[in-house]
C-alpha atoms as a PDB file:
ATOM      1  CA  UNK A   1       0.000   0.000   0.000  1.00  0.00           C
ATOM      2  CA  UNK A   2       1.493   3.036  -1.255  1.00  0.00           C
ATOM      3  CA  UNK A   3       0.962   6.808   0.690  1.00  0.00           C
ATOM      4  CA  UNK A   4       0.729   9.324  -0.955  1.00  0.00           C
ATOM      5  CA  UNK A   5       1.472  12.938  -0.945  1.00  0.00           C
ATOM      6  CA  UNK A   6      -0.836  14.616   0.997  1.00  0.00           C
ATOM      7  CA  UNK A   7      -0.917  11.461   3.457  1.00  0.00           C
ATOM      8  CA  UNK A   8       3.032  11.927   4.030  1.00  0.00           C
ATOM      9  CA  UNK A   9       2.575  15.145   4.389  1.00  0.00           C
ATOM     10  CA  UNK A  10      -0.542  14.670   7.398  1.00  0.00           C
ATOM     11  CA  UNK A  11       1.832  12.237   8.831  1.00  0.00           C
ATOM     12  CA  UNK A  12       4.533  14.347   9.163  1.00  0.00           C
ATOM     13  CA  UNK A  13       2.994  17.087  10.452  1.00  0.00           C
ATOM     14  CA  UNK A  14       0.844  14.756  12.905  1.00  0.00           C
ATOM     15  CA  UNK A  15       4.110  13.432  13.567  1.00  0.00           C
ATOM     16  CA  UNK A  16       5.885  17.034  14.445  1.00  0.00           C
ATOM     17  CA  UNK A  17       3.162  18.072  16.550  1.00  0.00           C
ATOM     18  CA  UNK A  18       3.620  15.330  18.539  1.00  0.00           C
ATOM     19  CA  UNK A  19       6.801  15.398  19.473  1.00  0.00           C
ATOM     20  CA  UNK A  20       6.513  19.722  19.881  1.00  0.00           C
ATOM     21  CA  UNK A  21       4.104  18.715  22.258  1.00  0.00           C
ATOM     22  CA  UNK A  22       6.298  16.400  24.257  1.00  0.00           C
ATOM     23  CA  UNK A  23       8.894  18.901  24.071  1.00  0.00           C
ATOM     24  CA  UNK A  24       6.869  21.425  25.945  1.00  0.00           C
ATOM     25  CA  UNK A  25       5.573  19.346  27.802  1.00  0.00           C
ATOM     26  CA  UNK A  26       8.568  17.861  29.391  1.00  0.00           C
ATOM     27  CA  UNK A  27      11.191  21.038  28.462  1.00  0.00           C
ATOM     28  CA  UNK A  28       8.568  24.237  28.819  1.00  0.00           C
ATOM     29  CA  UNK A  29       7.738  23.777  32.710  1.00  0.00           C
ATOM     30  CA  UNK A  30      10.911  24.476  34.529  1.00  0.00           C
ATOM     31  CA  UNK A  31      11.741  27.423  32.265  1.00  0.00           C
ATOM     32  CA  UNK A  32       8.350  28.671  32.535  1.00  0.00           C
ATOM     33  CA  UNK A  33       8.318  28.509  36.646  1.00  0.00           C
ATOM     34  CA  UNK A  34      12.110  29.816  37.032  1.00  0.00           C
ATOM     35  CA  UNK A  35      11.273  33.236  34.554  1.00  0.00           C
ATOM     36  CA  UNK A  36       7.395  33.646  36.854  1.00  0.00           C
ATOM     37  CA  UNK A  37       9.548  33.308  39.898  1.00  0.00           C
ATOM     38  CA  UNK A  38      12.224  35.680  38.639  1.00  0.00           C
ATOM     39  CA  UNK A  39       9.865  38.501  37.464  1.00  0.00           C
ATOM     40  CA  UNK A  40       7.713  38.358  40.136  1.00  0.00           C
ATOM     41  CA  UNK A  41      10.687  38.255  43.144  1.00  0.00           C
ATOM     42  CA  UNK A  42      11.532  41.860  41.545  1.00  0.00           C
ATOM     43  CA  UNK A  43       7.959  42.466  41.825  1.00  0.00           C
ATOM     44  CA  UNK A  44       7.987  41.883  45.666  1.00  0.00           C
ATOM     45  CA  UNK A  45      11.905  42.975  46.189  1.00  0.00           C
ATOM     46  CA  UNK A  46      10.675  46.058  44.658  1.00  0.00           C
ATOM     47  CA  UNK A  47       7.543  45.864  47.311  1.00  0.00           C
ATOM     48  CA  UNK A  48       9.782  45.040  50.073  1.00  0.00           C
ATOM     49  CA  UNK A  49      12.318  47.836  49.798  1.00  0.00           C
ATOM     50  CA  UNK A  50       9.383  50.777  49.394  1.00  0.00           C
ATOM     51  CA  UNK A  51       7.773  48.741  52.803  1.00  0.00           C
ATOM     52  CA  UNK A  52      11.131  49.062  54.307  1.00  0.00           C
ATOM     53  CA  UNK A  53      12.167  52.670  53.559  1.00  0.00           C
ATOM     54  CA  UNK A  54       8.420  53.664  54.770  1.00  0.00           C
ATOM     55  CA  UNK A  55       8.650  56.167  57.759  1.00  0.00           C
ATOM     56  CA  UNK A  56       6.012  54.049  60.063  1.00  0.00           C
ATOM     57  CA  UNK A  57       8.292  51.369  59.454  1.00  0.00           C
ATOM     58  CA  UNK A  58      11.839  53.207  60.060  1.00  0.00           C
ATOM     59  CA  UNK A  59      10.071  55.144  63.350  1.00  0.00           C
ATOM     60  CA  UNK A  60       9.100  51.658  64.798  1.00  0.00           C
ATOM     61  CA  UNK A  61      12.229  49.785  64.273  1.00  0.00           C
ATOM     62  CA  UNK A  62      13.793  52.548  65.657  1.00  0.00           C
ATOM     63  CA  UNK A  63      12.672  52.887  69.209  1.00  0.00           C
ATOM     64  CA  UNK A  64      10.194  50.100  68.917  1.00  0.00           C
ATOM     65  CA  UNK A  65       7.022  52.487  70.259  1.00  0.00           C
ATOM     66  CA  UNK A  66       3.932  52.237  68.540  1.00  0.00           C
ATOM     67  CA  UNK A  67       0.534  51.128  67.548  1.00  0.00           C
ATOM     68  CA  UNK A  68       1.344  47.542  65.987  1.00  0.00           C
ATOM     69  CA  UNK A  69      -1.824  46.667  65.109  1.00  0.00           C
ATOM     70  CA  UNK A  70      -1.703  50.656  62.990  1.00  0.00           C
ATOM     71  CA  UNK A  71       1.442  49.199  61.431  1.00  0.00           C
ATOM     72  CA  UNK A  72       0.309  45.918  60.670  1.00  0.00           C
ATOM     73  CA  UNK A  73      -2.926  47.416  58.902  1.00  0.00           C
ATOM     74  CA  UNK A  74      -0.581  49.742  56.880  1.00  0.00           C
ATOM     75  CA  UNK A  75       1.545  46.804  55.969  1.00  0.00           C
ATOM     76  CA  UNK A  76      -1.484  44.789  54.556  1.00  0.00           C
ATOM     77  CA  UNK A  77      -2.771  48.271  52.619  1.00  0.00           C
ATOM     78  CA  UNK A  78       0.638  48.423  51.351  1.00  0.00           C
ATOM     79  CA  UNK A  79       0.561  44.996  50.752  1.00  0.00           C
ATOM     80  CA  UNK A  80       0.471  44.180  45.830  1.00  0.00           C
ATOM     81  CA  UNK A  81      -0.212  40.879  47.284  1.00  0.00           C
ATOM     82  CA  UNK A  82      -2.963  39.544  48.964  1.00  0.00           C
ATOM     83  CA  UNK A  83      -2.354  36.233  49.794  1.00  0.00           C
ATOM     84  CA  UNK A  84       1.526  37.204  50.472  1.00  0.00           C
ATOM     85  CA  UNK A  85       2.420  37.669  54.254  1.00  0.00           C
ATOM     86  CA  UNK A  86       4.737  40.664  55.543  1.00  0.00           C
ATOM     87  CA  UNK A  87       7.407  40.180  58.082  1.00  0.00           C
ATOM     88  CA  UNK A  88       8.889  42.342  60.578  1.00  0.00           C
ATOM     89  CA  UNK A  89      12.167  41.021  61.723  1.00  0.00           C
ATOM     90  CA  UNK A  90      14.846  42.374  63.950  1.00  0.00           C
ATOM     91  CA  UNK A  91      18.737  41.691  63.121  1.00  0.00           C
ATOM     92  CA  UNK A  92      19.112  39.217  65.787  1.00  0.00           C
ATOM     93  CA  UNK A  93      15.767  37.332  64.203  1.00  0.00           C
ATOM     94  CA  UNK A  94      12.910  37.676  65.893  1.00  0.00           C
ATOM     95  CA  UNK A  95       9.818  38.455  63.607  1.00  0.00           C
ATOM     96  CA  UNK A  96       8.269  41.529  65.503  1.00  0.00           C
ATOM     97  CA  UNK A  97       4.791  41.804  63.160  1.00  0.00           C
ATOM     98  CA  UNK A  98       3.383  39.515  60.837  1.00  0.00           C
ATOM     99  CA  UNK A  99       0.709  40.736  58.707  1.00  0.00           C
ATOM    100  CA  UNK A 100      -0.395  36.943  58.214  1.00  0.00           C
ATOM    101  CA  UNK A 101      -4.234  36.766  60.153  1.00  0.00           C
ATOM    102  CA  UNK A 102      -3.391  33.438  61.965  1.00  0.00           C
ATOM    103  CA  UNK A 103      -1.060  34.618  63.665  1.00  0.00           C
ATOM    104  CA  UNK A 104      -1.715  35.689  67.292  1.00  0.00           C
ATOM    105  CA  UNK A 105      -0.095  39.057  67.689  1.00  0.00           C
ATOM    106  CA  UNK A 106       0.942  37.362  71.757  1.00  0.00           C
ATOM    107  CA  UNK A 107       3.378  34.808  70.125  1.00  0.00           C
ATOM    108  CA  UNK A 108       6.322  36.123  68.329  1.00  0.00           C
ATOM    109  CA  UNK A 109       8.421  33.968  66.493  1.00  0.00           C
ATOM    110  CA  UNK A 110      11.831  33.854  66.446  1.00  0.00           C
ATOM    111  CA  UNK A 111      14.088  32.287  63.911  1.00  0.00           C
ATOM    112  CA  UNK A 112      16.822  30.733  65.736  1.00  0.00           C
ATOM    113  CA  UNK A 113      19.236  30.527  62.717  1.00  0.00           C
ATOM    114  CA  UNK A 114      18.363  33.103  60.577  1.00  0.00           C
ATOM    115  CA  UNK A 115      21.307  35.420  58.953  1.00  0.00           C
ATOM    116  CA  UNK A 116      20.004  38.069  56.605  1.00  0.00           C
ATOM    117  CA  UNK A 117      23.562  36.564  54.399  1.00  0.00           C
ATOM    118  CA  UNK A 118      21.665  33.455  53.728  1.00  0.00           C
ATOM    119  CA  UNK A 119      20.360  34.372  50.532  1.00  0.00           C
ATOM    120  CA  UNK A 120      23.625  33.959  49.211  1.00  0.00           C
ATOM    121  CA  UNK A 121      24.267  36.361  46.343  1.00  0.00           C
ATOM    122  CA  UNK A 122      20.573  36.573  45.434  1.00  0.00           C
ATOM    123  CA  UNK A 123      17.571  38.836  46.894  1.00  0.00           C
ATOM    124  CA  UNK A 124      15.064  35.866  46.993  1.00  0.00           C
ATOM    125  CA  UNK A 125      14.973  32.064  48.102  1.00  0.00           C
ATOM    126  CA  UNK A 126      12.405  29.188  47.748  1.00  0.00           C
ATOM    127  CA  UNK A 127      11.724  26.874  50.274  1.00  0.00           C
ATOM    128  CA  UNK A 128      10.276  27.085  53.847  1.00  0.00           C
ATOM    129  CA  UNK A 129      12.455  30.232  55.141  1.00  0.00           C
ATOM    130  CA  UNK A 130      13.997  28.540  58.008  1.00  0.00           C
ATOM    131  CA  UNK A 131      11.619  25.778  58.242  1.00  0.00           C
ATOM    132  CA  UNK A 132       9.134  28.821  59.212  1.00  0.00           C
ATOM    133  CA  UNK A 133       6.129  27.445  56.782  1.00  0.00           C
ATOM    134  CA  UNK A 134       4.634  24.212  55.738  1.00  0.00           C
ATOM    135  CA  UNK A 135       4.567  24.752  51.565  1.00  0.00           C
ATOM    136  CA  UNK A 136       7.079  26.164  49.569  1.00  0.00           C
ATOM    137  CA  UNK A 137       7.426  29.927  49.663  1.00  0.00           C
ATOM    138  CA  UNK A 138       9.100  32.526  47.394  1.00  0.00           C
ATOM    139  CA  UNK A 139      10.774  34.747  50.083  1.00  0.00           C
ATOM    140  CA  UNK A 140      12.332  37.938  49.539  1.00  0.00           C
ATOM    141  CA  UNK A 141      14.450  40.285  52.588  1.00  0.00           C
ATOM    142  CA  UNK A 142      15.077  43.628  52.637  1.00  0.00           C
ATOM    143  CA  UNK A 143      16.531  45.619  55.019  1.00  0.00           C
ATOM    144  CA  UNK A 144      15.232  48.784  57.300  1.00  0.00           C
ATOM    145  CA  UNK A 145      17.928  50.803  57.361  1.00  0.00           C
ATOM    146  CA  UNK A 146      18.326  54.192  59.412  1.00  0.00           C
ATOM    147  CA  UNK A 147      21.368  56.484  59.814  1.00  0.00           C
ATOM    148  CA  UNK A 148      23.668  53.984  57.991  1.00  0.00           C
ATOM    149  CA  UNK A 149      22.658  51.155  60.043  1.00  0.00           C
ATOM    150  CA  UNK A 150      20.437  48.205  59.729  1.00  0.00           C
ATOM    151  CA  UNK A 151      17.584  47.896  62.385  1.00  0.00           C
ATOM    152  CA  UNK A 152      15.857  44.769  60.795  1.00  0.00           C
ATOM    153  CA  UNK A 153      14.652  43.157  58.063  1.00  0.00           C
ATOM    154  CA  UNK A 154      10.960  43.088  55.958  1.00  0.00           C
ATOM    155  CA  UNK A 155      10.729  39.581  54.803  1.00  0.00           C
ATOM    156  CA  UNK A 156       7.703  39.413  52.342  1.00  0.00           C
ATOM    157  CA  UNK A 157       6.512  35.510  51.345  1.00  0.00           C
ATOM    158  CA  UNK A 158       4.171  34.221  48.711  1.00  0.00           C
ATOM    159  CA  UNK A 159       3.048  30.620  48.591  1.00  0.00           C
ATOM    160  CA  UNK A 160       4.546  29.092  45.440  1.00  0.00           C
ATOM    161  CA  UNK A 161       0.687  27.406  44.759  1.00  0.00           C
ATOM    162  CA  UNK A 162      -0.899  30.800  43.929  1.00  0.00           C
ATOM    163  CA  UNK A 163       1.972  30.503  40.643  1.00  0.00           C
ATOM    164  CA  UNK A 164       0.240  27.746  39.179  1.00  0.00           C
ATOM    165  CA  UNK A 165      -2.368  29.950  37.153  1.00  0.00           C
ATOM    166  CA  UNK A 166       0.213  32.087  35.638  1.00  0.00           C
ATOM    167  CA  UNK A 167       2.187  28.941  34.846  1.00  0.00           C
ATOM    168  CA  UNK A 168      -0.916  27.198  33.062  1.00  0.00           C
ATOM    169  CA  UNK A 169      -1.391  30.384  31.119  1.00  0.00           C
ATOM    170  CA  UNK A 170       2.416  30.491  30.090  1.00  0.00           C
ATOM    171  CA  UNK A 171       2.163  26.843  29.022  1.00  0.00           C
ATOM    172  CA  UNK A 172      -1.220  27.158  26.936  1.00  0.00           C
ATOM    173  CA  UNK A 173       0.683  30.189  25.005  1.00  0.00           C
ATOM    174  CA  UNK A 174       3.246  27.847  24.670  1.00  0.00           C
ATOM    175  CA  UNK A 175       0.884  24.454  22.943  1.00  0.00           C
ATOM    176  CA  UNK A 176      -1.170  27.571  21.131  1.00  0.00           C
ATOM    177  CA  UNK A 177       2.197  28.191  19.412  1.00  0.00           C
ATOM    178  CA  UNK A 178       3.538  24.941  18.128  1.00  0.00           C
ATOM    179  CA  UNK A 179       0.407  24.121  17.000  1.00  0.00           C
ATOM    180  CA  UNK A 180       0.433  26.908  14.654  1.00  0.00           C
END
């Protein structure tokens, strides 16, 4: 039995789109997450540092006076990210305000080995931030500084889970394309 032309030809491109499919499929993912993460850890680096040169936040670290639960509402206003939490950590590591709800504003937690160097050469890290959450966070520090001196840190974390719409959108650009 003999193909012919046009059969080839619907083979081969049947053919092609199956294995651009694979391709994505297996090669698209990693490259997808790694640019979402990187774009949107400048996003909240960005956040971080306008959080941290903010006078409410500079006056508190400072001498440590005032109305937390004022701060901690203008943290959340301030707040691009809604299901993000804000940290308020002092040098030696203990997380003065959260802005996450669950948290009882009675416990403080402290973060026995945490050294703002960590982060190696980079802004941002993924993982649990000192085994501090359950799920995989994208966690970006900045520092409060005053006078030429660092006072703390404001630690801003976003669940890696809310990434997976972005990521499906990315990919479906991605199969929209090799199909074409």
């Amino acid at each position: 039995m003999k193909l012919s032309s046009f059969q080839k030809m619907l083979f081969s491109y049947l053919l092609f789109v199956l294995i651009s499919c694979l391709g994505i499929r297996i090669i698209m993912p990693p490259i997808v997450t790694n640019n979402l993460m990187e774009e949107n850890a400048e996003d909240i680096y960005c956040e971080a540092t306008d959080i941290a040169s903010s006078k409410s936040v500079i006056s508190y670290m400072t001498d440590y006076s005032g109305d937390l639960a004022e701060l901690s509402a203008s943290l959340t206003a301030m707040s691009a990210y809604p299901h993000g939490q804000i940290w308020v950590i002092d040098p030696s590591g203990l997380v003065l305000l959260s802005t996450d709800p669950s948290s009882s504003s009675q416990s403080q937690l402290f973060i026995p080995d945490f050294e703002s160097l960590s982060l190696d050469s980079s802004y941002y890290q993924v993982g649990t931030f000192h085994r501090s959450f359950t799920e995989k966070t994208l966690s970006v520090l900045a520092p409060v500084i005053s006078d030429y001196q660092t006072l703390g840190y404001i630690a801003v974390h976003y669940p890696l889970s809310h990434f997976s719409s972005e990521k499906g959108s990315a990919l479906t650009s991605c199969y929209i394309t090799a199909l074409i």
